[in-house]
N, C-alpha and C. Protein backbone atom coordinates (compact mmCIF):
# COMPACT_ATOMS: atom_id res chain seq x y z
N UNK A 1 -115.84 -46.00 -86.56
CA UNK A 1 -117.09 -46.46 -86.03
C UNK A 1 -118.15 -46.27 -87.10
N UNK A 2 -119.44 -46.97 -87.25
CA UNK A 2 -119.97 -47.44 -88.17
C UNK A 2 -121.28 -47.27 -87.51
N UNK A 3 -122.49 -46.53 -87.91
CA UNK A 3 -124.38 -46.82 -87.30
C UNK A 3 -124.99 -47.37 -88.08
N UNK A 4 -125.45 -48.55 -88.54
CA UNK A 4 -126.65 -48.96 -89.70
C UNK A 4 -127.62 -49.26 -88.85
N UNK A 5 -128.96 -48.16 -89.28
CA UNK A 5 -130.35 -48.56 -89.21
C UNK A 5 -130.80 -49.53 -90.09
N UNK A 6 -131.36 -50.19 -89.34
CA UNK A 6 -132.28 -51.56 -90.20
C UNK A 6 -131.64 -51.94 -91.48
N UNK A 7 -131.73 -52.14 -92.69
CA UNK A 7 -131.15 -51.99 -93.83
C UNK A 7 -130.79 -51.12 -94.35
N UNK A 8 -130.40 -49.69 -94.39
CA UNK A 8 -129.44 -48.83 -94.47
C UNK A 8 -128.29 -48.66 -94.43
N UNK A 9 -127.74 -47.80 -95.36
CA UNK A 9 -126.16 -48.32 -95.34
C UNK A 9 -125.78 -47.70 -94.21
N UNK A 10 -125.14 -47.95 -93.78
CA UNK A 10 -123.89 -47.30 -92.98
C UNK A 10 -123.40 -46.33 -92.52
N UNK A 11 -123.68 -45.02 -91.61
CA UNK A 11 -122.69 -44.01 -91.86
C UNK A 11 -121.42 -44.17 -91.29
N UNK A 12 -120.80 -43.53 -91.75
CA UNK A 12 -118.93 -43.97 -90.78
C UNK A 12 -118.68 -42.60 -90.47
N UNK A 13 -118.16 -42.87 -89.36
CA UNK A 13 -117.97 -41.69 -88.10
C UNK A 13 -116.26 -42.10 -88.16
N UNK A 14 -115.31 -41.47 -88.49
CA UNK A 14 -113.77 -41.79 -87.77
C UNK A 14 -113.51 -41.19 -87.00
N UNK A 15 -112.87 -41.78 -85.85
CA UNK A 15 -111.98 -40.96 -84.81
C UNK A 15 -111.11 -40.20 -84.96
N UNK A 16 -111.69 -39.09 -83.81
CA UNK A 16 -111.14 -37.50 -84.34
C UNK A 16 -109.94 -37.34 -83.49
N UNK A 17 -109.94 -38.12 -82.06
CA UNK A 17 -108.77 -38.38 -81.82
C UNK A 17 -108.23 -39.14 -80.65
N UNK A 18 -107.04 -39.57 -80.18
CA UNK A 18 -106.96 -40.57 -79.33
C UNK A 18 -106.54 -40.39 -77.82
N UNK A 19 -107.26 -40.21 -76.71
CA UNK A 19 -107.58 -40.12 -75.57
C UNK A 19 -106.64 -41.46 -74.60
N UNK A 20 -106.38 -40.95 -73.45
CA UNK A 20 -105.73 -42.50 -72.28
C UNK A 20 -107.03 -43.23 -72.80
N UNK A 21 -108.15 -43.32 -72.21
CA UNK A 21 -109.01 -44.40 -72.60
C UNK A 21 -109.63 -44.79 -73.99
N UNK A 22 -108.79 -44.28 -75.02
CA UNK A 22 -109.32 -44.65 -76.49
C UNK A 22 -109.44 -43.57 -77.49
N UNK A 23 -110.16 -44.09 -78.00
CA UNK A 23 -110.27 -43.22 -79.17
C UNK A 23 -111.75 -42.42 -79.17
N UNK A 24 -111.69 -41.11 -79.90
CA UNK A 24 -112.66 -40.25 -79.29
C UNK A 24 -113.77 -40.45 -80.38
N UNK A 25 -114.60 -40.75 -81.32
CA UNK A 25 -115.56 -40.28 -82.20
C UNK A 25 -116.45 -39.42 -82.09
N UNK A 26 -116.32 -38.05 -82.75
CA UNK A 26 -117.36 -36.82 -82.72
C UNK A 26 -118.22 -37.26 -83.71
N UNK A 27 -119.64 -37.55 -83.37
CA UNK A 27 -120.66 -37.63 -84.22
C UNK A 27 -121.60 -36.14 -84.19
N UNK A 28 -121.66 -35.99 -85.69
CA UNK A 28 -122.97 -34.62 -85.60
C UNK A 28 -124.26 -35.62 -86.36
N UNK A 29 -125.46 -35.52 -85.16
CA UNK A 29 -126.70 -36.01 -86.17
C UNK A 29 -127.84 -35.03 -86.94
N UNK A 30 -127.72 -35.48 -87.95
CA UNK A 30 -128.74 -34.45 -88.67
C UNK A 30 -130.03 -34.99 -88.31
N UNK A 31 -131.15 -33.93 -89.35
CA UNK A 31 -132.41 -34.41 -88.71
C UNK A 31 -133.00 -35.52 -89.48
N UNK A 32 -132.10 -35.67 -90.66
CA UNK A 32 -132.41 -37.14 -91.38
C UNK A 32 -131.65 -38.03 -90.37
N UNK A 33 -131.00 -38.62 -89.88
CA UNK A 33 -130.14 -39.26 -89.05
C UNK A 33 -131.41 -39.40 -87.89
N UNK A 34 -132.03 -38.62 -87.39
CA UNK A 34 -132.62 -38.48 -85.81
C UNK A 34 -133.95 -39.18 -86.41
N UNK A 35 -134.84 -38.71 -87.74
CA UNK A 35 -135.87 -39.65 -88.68
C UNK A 35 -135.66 -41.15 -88.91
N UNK A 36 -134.43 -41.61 -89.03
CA UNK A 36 -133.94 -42.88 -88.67
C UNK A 36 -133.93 -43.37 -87.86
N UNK A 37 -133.55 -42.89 -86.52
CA UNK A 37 -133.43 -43.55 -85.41
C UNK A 37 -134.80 -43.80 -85.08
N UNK A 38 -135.96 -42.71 -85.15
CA UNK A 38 -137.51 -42.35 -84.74
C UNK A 38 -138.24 -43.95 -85.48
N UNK A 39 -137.71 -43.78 -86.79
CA UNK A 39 -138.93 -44.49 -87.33
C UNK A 39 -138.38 -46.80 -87.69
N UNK A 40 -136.57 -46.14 -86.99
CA UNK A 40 -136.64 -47.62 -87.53
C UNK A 40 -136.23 -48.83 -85.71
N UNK A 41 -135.89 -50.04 -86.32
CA UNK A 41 -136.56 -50.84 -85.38
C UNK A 41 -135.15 -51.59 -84.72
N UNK A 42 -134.02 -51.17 -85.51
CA UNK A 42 -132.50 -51.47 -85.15
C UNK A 42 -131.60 -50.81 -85.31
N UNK A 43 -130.57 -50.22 -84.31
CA UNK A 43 -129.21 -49.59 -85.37
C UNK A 43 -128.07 -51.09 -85.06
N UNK A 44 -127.40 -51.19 -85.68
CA UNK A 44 -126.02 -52.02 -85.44
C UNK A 44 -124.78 -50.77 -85.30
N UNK A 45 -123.85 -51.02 -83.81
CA UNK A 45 -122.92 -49.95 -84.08
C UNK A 45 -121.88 -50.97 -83.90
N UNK A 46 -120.86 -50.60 -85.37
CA UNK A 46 -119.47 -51.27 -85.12
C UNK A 46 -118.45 -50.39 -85.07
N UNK A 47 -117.55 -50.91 -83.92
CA UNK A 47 -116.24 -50.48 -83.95
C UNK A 47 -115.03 -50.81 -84.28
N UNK A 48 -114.19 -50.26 -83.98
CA UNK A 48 -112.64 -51.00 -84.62
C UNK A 48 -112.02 -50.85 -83.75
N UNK A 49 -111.54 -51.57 -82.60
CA UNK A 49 -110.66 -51.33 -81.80
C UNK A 49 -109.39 -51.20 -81.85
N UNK A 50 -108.49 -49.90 -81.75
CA UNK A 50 -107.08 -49.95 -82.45
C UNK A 50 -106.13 -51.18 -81.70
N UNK A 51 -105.93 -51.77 -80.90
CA UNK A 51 -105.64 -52.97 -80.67
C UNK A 51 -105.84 -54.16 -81.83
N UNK A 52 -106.82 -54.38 -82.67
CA UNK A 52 -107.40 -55.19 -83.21
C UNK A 52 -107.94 -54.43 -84.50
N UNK A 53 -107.51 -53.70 -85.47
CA UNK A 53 -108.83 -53.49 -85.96
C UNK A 53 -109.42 -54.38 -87.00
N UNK A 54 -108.67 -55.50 -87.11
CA UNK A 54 -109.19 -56.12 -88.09
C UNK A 54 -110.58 -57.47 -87.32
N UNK A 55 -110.89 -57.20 -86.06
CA UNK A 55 -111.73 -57.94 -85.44
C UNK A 55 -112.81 -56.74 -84.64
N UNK A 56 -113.59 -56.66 -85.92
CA UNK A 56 -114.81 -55.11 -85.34
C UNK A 56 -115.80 -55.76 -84.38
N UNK A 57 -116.38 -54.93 -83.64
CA UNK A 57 -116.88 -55.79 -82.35
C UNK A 57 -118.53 -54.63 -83.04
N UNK A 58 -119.67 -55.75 -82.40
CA UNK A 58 -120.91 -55.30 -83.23
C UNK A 58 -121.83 -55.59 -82.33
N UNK A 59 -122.36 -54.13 -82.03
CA UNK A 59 -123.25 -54.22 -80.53
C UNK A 59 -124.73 -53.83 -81.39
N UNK A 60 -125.93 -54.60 -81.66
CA UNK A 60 -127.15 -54.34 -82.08
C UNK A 60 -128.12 -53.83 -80.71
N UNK A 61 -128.69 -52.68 -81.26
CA UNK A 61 -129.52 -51.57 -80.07
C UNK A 61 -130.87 -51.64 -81.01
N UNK A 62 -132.21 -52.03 -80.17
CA UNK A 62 -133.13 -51.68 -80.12
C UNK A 62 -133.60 -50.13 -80.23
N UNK A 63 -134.20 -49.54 -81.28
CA UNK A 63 -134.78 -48.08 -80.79
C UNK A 63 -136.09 -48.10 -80.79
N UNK A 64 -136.52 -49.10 -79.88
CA UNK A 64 -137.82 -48.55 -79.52
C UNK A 64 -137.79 -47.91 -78.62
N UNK A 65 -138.39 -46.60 -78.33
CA UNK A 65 -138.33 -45.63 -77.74
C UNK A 65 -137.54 -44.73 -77.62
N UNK A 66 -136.91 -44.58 -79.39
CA UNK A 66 -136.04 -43.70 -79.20
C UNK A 66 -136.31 -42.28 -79.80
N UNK A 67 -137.60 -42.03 -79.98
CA UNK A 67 -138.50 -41.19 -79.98
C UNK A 67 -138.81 -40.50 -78.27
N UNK A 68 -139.55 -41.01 -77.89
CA UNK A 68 -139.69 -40.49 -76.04
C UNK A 68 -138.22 -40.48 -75.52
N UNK A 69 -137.69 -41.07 -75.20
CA UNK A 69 -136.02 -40.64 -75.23
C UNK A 69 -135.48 -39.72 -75.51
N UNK A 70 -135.26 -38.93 -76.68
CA UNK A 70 -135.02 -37.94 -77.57
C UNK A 70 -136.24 -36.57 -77.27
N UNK A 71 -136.99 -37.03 -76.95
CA UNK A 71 -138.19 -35.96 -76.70
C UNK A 71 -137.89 -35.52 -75.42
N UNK A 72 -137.81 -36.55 -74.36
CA UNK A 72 -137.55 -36.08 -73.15
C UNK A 72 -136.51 -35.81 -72.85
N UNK A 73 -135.23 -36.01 -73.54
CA UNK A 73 -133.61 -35.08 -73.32
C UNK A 73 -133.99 -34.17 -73.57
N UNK A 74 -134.47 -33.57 -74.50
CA UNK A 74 -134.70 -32.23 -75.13
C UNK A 74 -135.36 -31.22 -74.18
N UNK A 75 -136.45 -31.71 -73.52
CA UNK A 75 -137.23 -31.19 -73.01
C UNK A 75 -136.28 -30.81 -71.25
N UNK A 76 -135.32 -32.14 -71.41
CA UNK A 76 -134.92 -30.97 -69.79
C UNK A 76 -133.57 -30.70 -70.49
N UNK A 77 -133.10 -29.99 -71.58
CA UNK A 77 -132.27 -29.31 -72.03
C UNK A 77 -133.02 -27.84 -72.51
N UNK A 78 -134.45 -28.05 -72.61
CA UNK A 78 -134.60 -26.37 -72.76
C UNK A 78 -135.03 -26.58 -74.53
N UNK A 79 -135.00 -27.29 -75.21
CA UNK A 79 -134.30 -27.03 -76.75
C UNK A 79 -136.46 -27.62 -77.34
């Protein structure tokens, strides 16, 4: 699995391991990673479906508001 903010490259996340319903990806975000999400205006996330992987499927997410989002998880997690 694959996150690009706006024009940024890429980070790649691989699956750590494979579950009845798929495959698992453990992502850790740093606080450069969380500055990305805050300040930009798209991520694209692609996957590879082990069925297919040569046909990656590419879901584009809006982060606007992924600032208040992130603020307000936090806030009813205590952190």
């Amino acid at each position: 699995m694959t996150i690009q903010v706006d024009d940024e490259n890429a980070k790649i996340y691989p699956f750590a391991f494979r579950a009845q319903m798929g495959c698992v990806a453990r992502i850790g975000l740093t606080e450069d990673d969380l500055d990305s999400y805050r300040s930009g205006a798209r991520a694209i996330i692609t996957m590879f479906p082990a069925a297919a992987p040569t046909k990656p499927e590419r879901l584009t997410l809006s982060l606007t508001g992924f600032t208040a989002g992130h603020e307000a998880l936090m806030g009813t997690l205590g952190n």
